[in-house]
PDB file of N, CA and C in Angstrom:
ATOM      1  N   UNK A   1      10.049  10.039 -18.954  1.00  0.00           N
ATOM      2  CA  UNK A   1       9.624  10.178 -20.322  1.00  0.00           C
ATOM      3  C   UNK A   1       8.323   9.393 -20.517  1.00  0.00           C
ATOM      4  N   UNK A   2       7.428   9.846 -20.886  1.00  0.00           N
ATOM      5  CA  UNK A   2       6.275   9.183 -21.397  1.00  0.00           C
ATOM      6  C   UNK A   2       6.128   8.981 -23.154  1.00  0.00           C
ATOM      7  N   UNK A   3       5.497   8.019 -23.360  1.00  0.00           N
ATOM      8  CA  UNK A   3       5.160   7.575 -24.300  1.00  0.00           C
ATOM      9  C   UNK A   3       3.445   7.028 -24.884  1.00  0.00           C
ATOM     10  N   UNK A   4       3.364   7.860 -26.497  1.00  0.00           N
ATOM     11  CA  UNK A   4       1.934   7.337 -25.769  1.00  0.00           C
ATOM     12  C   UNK A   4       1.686   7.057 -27.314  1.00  0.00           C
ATOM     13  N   UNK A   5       0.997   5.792 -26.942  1.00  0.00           N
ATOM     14  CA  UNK A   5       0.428   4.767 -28.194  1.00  0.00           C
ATOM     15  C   UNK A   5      -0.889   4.576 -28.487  1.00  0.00           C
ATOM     16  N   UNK A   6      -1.350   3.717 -29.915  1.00  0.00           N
ATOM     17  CA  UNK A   6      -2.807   3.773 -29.982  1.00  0.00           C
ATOM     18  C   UNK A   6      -3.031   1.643 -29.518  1.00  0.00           C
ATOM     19  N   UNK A   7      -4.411   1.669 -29.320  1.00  0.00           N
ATOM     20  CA  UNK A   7      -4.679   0.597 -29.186  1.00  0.00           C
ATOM     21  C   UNK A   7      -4.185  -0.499 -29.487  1.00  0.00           C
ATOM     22  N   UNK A   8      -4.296  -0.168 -31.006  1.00  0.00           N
ATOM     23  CA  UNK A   8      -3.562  -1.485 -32.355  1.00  0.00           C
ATOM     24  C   UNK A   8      -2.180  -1.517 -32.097  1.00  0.00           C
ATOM     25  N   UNK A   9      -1.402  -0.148 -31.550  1.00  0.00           N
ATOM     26  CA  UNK A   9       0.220  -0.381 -31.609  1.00  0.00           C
ATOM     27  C   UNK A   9       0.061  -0.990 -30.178  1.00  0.00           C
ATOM     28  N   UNK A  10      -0.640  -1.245 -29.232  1.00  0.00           N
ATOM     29  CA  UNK A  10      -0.474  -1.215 -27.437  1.00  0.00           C
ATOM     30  C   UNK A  10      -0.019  -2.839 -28.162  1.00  0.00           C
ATOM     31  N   UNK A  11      -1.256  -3.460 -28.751  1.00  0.00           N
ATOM     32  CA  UNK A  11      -1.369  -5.241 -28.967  1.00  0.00           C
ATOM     33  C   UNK A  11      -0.447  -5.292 -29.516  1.00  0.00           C
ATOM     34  N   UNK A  12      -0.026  -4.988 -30.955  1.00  0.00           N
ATOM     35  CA  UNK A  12       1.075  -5.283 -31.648  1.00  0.00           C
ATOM     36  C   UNK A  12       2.284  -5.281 -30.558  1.00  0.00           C
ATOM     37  N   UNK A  13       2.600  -4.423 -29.534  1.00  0.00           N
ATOM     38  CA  UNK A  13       3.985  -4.377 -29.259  1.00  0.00           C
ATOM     39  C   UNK A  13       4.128  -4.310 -27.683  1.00  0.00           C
ATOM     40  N   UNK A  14       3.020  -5.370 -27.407  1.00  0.00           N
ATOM     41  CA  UNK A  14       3.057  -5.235 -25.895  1.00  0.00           C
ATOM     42  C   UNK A  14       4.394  -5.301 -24.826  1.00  0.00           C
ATOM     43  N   UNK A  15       4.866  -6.634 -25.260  1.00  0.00           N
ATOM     44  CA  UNK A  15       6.032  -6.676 -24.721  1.00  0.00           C
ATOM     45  C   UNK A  15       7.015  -5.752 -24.635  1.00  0.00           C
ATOM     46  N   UNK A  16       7.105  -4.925 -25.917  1.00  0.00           N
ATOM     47  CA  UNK A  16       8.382  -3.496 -25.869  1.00  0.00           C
ATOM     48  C   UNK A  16       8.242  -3.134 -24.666  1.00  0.00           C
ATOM     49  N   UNK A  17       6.521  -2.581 -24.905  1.00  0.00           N
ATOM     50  CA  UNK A  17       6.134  -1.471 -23.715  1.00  0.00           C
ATOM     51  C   UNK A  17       6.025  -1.707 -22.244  1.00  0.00           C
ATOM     52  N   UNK A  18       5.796  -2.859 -22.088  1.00  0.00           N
ATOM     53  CA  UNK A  18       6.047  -3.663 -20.734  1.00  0.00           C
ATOM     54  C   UNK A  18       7.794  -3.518 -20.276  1.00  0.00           C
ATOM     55  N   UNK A  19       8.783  -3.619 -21.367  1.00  0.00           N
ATOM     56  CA  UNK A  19      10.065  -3.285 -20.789  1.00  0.00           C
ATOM     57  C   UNK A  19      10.353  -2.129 -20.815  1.00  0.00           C
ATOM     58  N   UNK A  20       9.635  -1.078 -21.760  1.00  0.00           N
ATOM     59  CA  UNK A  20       9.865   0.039 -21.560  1.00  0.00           C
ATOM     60  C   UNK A  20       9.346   0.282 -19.914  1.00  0.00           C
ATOM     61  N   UNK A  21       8.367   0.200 -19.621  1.00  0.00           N
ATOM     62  CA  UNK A  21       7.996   0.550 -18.065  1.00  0.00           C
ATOM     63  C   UNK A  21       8.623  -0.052 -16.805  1.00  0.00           C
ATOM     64  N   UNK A  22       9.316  -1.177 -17.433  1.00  0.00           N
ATOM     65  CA  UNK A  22      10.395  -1.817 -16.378  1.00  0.00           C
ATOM     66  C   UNK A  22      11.178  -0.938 -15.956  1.00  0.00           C
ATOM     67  N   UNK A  23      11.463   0.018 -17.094  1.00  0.00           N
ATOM     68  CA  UNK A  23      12.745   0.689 -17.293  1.00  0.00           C
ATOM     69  C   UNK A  23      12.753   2.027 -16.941  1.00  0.00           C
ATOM     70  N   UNK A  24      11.230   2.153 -16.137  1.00  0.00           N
ATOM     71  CA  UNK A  24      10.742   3.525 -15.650  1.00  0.00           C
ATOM     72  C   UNK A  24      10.054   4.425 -16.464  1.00  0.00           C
ATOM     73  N   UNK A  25       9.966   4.159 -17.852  1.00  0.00           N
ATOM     74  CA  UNK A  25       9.245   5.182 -18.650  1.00  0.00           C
ATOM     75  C   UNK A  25       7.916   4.660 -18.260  1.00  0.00           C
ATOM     76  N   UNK A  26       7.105   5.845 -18.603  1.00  0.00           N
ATOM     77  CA  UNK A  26       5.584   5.611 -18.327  1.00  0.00           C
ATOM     78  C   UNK A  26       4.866   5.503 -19.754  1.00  0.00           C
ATOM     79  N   UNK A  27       3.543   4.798 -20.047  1.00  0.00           N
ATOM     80  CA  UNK A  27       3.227   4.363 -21.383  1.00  0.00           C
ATOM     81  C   UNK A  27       1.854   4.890 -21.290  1.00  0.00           C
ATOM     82  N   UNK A  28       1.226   5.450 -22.317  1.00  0.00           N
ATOM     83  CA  UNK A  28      -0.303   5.596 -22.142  1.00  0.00           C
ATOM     84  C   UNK A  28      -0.891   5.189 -23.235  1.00  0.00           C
ATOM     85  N   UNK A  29      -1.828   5.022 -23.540  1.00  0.00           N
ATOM     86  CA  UNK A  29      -2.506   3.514 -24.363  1.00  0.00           C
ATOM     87  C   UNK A  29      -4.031   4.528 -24.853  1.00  0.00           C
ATOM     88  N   UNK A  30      -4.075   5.027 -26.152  1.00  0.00           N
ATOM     89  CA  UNK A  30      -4.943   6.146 -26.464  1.00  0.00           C
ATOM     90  C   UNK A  30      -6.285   5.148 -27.312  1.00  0.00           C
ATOM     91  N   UNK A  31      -7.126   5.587 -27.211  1.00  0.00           N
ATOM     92  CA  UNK A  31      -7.975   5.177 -28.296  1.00  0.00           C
ATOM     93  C   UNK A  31      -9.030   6.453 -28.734  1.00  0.00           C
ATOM     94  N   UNK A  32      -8.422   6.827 -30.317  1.00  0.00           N
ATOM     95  CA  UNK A  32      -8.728   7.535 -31.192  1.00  0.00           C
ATOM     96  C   UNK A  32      -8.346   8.726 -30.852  1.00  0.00           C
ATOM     97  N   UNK A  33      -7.073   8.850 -30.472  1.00  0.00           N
ATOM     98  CA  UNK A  33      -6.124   9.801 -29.905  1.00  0.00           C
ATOM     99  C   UNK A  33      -6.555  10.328 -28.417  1.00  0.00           C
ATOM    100  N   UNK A  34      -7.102   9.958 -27.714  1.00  0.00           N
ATOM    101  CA  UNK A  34      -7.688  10.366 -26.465  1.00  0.00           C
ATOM    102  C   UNK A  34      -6.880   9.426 -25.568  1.00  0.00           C
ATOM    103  N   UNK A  35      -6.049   9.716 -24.622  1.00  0.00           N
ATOM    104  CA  UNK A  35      -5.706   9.104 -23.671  1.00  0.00           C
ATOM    105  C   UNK A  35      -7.034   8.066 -22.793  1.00  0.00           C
ATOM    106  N   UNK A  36      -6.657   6.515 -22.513  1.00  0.00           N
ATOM    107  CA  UNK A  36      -7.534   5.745 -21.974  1.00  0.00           C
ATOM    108  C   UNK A  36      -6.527   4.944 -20.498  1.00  0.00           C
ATOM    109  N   UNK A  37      -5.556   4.804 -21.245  1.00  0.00           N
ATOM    110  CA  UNK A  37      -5.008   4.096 -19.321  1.00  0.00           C
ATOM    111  C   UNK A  37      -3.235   4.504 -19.892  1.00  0.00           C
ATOM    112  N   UNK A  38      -3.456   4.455 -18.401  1.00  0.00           N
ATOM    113  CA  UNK A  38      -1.687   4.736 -18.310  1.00  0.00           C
ATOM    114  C   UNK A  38      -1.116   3.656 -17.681  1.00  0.00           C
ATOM    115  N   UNK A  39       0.061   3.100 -17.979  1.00  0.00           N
ATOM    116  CA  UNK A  39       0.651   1.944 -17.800  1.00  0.00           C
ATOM    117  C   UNK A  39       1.716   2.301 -17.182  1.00  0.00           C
ATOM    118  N   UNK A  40       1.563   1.906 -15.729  1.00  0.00           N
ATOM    119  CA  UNK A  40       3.397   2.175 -14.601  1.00  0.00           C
ATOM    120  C   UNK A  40       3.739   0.734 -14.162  1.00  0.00           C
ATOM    121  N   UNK A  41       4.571   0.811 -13.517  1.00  0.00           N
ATOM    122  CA  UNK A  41       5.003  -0.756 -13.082  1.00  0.00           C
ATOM    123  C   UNK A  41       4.196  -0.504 -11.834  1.00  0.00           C
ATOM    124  N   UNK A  42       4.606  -1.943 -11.759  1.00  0.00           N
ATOM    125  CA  UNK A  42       3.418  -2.526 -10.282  1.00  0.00           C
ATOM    126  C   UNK A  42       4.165  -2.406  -9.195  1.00  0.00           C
ATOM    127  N   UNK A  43       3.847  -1.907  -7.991  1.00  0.00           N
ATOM    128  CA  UNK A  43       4.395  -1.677  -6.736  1.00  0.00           C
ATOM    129  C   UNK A  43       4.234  -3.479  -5.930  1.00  0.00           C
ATOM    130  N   UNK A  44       5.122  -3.855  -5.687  1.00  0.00           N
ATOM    131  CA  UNK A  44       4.266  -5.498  -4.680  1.00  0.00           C
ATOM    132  C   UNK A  44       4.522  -4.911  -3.423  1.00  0.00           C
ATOM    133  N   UNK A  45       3.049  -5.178  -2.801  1.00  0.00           N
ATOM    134  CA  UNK A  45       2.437  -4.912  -1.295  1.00  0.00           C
ATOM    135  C   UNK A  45       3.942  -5.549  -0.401  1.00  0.00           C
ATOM    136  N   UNK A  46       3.788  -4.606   0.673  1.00  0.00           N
ATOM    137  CA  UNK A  46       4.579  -4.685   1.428  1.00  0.00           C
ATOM    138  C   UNK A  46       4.508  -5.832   2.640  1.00  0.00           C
ATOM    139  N   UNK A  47       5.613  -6.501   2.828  1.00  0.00           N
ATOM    140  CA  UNK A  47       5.349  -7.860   3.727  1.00  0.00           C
ATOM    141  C   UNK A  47       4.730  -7.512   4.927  1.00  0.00           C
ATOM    142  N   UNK A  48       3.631  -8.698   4.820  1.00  0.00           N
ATOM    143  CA  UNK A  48       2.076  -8.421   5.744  1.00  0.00           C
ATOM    144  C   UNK A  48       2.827  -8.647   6.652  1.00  0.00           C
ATOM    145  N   UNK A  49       2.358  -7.711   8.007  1.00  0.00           N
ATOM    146  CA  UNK A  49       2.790  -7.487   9.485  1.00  0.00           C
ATOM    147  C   UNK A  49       1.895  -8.833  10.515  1.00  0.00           C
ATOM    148  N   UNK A  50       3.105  -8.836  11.404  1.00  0.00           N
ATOM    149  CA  UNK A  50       2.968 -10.425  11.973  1.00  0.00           C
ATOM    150  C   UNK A  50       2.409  -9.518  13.722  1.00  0.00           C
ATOM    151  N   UNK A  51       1.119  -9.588  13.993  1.00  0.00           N
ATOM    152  CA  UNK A  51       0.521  -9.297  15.458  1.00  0.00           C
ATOM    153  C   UNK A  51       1.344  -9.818  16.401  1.00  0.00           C
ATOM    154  N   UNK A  52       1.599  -9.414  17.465  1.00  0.00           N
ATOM    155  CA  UNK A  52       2.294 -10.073  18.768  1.00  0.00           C
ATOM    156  C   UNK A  52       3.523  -9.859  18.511  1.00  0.00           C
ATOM    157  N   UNK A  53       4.560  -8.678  18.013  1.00  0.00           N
ATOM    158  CA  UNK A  53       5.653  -9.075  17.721  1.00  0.00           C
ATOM    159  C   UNK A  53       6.660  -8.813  18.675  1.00  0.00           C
ATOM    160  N   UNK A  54       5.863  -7.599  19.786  1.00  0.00           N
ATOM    161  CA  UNK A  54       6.609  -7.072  20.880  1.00  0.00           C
ATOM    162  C   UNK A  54       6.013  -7.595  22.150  1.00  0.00           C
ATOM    163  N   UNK A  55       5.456  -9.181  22.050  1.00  0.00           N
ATOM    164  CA  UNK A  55       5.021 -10.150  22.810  1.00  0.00           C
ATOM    165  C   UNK A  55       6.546 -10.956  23.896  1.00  0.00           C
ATOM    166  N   UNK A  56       5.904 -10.462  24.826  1.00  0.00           N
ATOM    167  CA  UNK A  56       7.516 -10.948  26.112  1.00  0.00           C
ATOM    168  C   UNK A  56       8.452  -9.977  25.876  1.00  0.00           C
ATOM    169  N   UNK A  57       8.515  -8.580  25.797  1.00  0.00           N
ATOM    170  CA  UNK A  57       9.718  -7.668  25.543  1.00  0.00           C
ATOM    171  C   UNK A  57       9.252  -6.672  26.833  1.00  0.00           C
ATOM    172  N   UNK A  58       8.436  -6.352  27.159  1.00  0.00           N
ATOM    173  CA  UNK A  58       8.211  -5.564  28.045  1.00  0.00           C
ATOM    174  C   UNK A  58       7.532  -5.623  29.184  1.00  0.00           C
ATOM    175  N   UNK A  59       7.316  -5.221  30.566  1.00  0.00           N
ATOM    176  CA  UNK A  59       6.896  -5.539  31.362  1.00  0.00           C
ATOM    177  C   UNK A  59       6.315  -4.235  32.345  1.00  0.00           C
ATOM    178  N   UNK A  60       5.161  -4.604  32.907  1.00  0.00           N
ATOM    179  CA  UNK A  60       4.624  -3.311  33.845  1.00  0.00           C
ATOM    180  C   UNK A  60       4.428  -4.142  35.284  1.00  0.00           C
ATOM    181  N   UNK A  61       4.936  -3.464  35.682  1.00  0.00           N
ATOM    182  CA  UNK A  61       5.028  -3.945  37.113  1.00  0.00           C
ATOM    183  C   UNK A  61       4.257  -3.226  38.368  1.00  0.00           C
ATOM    184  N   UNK A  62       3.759  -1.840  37.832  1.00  0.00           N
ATOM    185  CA  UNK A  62       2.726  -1.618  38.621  1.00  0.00           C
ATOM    186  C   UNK A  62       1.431  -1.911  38.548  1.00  0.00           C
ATOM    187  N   UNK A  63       0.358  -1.980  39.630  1.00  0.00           N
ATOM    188  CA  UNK A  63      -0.831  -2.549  39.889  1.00  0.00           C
ATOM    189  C   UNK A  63      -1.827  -1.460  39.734  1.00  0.00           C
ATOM    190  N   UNK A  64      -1.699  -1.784  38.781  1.00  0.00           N
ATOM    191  CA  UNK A  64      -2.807  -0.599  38.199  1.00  0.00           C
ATOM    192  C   UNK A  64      -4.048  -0.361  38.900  1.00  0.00           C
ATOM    193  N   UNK A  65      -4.855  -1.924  39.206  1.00  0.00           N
ATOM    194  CA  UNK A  65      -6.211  -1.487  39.597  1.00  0.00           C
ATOM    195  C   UNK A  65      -6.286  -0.940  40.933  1.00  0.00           C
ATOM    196  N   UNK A  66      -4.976  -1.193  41.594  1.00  0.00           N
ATOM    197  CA  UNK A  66      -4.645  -0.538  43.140  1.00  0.00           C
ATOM    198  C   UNK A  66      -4.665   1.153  43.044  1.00  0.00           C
ATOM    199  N   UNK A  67      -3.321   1.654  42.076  1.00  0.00           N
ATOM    200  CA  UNK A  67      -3.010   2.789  41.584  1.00  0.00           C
ATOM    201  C   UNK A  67      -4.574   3.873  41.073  1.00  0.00           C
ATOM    202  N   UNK A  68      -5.263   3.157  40.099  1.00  0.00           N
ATOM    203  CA  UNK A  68      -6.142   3.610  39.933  1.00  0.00           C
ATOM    204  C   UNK A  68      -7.406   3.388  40.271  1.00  0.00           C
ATOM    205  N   UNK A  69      -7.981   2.725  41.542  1.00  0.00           N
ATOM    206  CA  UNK A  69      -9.030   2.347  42.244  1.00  0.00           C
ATOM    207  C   UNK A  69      -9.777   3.663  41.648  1.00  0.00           C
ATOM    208  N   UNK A  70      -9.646   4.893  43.021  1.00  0.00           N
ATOM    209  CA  UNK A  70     -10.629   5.572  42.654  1.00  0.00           C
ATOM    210  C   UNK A  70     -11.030   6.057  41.365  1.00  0.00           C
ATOM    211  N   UNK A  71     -10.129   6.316  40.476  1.00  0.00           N
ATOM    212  CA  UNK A  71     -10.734   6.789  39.184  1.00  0.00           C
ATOM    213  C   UNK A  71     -11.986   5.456  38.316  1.00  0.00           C
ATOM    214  N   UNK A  72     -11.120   4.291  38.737  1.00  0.00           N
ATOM    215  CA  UNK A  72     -12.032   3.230  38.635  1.00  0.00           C
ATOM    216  C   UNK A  72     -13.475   3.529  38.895  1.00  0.00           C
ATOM    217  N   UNK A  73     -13.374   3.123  40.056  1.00  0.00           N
ATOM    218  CA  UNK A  73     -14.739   3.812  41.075  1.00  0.00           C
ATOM    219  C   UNK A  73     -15.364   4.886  40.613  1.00  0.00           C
ATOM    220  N   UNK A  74     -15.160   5.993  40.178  1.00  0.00           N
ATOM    221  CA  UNK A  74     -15.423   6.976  39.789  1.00  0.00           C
ATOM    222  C   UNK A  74     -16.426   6.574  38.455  1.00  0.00           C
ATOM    223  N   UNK A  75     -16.176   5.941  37.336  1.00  0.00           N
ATOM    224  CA  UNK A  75     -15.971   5.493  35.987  1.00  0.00           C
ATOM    225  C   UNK A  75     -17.735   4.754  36.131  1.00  0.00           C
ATOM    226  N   UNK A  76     -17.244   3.839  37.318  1.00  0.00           N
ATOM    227  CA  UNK A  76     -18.744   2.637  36.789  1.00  0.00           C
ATOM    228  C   UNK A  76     -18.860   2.686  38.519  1.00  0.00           C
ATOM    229  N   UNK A  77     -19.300   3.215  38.848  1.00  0.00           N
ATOM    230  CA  UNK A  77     -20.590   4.020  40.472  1.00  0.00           C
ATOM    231  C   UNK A  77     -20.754   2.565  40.690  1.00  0.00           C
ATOM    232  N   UNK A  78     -21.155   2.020  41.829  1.00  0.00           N
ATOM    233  CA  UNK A  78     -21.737   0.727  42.225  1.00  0.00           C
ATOM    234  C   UNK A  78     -23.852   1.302  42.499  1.00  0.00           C
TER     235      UNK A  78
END
């Protein structure tokens, strides 16, 4: 459900409309009947990702620069 108010009612009754949008309704905030912002609740950013997390879990055990010499070679010519 949306709801949509003028400037003077946004100030007068901020707080309603702040729980109204808690509450999932959406609010839009007009000046001189023209829609100007729409008011949703705030998303909070998702917990920042920690680098290295699959650090000591896995292991390669082949020798790559053996395995892939020639393509090596190939890559950067002497």
């Amino acid at each position: 459900m949306t709801t949509t108010v003028n400037i003077h009612e946004a100030k007068t009754h901020l707080s309603r409309l702040i729980e109204q949008v808690t509450l999932g309704q959406e609010v839009i905030i007009a000046k001189a009947g023209r829609p100007v912002v729409r008011v949703v609740p705030f998303d909070a950013p998702s917990a920042k990702r920690r680098l290295g997390g699959l650090a000591g879990k896995g292991c390669i055990d082949a020798d790559l620069k053996t395995a892939f010499a020639n393509d090596i070679e190939a890559m950067f010519p002497s």
